[in-house]
Protein backbone atom coordinates (compact mmCIF):
# COMPACT_ATOMS: atom_id res chain seq x y z
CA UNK A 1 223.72 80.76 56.23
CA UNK A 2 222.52 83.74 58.64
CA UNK A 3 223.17 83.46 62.28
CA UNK A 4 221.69 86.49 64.09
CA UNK A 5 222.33 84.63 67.52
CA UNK A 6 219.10 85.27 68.76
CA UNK A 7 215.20 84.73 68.24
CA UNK A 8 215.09 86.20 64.84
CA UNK A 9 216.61 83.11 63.63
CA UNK A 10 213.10 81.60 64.36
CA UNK A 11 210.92 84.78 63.25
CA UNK A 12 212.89 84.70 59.72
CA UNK A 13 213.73 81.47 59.22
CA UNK A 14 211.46 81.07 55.83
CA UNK A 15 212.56 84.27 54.85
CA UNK A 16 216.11 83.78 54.80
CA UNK A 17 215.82 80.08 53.18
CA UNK A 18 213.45 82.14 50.76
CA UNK A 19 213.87 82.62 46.92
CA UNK A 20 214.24 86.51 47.60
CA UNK A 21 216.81 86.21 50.25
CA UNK A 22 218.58 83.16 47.80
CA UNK A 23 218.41 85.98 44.67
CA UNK A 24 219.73 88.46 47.17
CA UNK A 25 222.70 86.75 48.43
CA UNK A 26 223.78 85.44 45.22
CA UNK A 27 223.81 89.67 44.05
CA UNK A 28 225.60 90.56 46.85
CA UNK A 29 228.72 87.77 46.18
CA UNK A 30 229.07 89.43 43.25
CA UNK A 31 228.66 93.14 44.64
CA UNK A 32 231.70 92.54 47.52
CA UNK A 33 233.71 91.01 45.20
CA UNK A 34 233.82 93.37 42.44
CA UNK A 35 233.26 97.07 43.93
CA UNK A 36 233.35 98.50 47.58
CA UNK A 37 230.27 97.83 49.47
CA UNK A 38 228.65 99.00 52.47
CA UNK A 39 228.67 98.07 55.47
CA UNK A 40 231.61 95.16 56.01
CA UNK A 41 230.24 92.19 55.40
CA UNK A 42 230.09 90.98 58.56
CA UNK A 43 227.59 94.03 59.73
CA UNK A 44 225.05 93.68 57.47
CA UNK A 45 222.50 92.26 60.07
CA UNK A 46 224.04 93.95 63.00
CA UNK A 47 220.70 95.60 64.08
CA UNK A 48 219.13 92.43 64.32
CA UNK A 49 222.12 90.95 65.88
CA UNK A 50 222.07 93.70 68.52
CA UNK A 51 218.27 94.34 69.10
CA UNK A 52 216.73 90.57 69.49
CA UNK A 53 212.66 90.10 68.31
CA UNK A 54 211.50 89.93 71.47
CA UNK A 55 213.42 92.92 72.99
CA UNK A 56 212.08 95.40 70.35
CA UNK A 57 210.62 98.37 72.05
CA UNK A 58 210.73 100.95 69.16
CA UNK A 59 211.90 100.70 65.39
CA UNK A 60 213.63 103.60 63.83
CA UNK A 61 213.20 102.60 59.94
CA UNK A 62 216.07 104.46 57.68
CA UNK A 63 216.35 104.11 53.70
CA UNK A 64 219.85 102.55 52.82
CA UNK A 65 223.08 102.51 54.86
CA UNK A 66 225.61 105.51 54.28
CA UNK A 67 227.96 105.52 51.42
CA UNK A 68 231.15 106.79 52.08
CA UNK A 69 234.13 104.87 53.69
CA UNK A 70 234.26 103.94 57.05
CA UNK A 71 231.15 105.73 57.92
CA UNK A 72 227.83 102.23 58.10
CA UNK A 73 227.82 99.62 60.17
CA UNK A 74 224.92 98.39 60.10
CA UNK A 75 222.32 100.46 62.33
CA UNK A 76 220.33 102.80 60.78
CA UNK A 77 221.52 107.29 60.97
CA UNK A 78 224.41 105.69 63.31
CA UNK A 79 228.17 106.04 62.04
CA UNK A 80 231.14 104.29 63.34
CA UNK A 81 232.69 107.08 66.26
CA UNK A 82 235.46 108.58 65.39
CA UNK A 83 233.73 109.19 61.32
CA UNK A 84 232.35 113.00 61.07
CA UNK A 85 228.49 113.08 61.92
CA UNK A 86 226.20 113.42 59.32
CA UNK A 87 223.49 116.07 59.00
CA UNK A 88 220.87 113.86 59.12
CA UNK A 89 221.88 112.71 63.05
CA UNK A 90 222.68 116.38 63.94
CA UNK A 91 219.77 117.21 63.45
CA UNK A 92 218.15 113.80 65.25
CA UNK A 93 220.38 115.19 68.07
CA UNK A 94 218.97 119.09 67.77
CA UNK A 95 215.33 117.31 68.29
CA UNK A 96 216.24 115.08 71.03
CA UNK A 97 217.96 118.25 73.11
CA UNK A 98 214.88 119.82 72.32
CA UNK A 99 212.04 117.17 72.99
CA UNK A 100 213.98 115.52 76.08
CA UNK A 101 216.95 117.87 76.67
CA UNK A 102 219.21 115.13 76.18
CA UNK A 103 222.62 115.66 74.75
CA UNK A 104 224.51 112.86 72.97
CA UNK A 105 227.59 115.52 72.43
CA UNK A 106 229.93 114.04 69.43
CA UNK A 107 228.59 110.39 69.75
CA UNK A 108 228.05 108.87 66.62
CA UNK A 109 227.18 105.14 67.04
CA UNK A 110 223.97 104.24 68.17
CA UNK A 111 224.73 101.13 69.55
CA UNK A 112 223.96 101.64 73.37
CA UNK A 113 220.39 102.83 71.43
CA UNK A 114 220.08 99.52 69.64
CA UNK A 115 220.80 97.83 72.78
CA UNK A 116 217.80 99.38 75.01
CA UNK A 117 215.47 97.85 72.13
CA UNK A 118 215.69 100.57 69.29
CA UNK A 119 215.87 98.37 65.82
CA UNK A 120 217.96 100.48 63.92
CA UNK A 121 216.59 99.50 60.63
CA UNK A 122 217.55 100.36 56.98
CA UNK A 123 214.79 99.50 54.06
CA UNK A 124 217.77 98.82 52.41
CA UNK A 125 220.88 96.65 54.21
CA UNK A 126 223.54 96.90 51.63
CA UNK A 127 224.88 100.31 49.44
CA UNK A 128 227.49 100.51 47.24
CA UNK A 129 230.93 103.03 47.58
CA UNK A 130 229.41 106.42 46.62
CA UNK A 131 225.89 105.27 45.00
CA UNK A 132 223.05 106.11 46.77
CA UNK A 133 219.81 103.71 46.53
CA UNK A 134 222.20 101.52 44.50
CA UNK A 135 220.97 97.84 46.49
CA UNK A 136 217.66 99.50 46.72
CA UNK A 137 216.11 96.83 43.78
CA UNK A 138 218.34 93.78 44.53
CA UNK A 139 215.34 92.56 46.62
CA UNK A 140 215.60 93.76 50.26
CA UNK A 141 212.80 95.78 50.21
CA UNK A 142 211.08 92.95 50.41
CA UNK A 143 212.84 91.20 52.67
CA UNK A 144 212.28 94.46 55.07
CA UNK A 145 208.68 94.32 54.40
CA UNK A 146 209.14 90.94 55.98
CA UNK A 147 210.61 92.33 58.93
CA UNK A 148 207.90 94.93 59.49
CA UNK A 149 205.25 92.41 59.07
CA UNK A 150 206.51 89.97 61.81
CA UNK A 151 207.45 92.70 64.14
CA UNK A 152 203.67 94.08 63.73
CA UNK A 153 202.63 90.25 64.55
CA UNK A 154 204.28 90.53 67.73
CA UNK A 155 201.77 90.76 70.49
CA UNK A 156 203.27 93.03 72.61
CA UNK A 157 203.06 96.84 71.23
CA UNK A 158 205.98 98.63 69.96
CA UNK A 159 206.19 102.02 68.16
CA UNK A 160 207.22 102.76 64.81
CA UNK A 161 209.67 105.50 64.16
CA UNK A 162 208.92 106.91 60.38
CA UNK A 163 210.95 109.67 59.41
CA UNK A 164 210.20 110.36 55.03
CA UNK A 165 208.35 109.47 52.31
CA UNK A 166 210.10 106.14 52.15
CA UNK A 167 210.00 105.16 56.07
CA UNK A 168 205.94 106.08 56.12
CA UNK A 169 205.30 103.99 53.21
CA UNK A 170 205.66 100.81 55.51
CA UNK A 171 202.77 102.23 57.63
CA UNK A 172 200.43 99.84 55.51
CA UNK A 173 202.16 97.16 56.80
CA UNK A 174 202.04 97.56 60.63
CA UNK A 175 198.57 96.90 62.80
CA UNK A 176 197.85 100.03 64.20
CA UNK A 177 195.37 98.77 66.52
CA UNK A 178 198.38 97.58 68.86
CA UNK A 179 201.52 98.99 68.30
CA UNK A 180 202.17 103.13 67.58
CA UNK A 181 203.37 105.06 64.90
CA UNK A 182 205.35 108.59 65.22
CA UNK A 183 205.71 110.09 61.71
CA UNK A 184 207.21 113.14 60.22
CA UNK A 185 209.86 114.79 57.48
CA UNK A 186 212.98 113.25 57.41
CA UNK A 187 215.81 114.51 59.62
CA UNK A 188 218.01 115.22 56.39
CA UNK A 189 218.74 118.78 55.93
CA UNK A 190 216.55 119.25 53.24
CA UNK A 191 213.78 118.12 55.19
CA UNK A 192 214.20 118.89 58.51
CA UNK A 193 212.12 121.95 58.49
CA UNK A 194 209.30 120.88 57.06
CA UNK A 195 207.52 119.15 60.14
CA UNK A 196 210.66 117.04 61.75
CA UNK A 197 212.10 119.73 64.03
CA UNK A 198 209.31 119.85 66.88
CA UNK A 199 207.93 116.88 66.47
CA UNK A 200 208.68 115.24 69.54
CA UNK A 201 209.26 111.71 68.29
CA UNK A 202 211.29 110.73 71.40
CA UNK A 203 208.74 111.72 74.33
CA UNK A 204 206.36 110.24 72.28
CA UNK A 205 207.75 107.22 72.25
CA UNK A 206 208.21 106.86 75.48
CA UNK A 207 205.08 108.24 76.73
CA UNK A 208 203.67 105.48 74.83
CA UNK A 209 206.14 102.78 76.43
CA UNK A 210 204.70 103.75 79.72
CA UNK A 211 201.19 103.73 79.07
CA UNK A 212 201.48 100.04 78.06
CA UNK A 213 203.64 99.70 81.47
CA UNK A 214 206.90 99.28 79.91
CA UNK A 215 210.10 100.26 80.80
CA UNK A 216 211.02 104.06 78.58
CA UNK A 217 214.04 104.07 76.45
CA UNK A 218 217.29 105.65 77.82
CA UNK A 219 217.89 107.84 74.53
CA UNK A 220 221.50 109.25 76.51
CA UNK A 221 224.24 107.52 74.53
């Protein structure tokens, strides 16, 4: 079963003994044994494994993990370093140089992120080689909406990165009376344009952090 080696073994304990989670894992057998599936097996829950429940300062909600070799692992727009970026985090990078004038360079994996409390969290956790949205109806939408609902239990206010038409769909699900939600397009290149370059999701975030006196995120990889 599950280990994340933290506190979300508590927080999703009845989800992951749950009938969704059972009809998931029994899919995904199937899926790694017969085609190539992303990410490694092993990596599936890595955002939760690196970014406990209670350390969560800021979510950053992504669709489904990328598809081509070599490239998820797990946290949401990051790719292992070393794989080429993709357009969607140059231009994540091209709004954090602007907002903050921070400059991540050629980094590609967002770990150090995940480990200041960004979630790095895909609606979808699994993708198989080449197929787009092709785990997107095995049933861990669901088990995401899960993970959105307990994090907007928490008591202690976080903020919700929604980037697309997919990402602010979950704003139903969060309590907007305590935690805060920065929305726009999606970074993707087709997107970008239309409302995600200058929106300053990253000062926002942390302007918020400090006004309910905690600590801001270090966004400098």
């Amino acid at each position: 079963m599950v280990d994340f080696g933290n506190d979300w073994n508590d927080v999703l304990s009845d989800v992951i003994h749950g009938e969704n989670y059972q009809k998931i894992r029994e899919f995904l057998k199937k899926e790694y044994s017969s085609y190539y599936v992303y990410p490694p097996m092993e990596l599936i829950f890595n955002a939760f494994k690196l970014t406990p429940y209670g350390k969560v300062k800021a979510v950053i909600l992504g669709q489904d993990p990328y598809h081509e070799y070599g490239q998820a692992h797990g946290l949401s727009f990051s790719v292992t370093q070393g794989t080429p970026m993709p357009p969607s985090l140059k231009n994540i990078y091209k709004e954090l140089k602007s907002d903050l004038g921070v400059d991540n360079g050629s980094k590609t994996d967002l770990t150090p992120w995940a480990k200041e409390g960004v979630l790095l969290l895909n609606a979808t956790l699994t993708v198989r080689d080449g197929q787009a949205n092709s785990h997107a109806k095995c049933g861990w939408a669901e088990f995401t909406d899960e993970v959105i609902k307990r994090l907007s239990d928490r008591q202690t206010p976080m903020v919700f990165i929604l980037w697309g038409a997919n990402a602010r769909q979950k704003k139903a699900l969060i309590d907007l009376s305590r935690h805060f939600v920065v929305e726009s397009a999606h970074p993707s290149p087709l997107s970008a344009n239309s409302g995600f370059f200058g929106s300053k999701p990253f000062s926002k975030t942390n302007e918020f952090l400090r006004r309910v006196g905690q600590t801001p995120i270090d966004w400098q990889l």
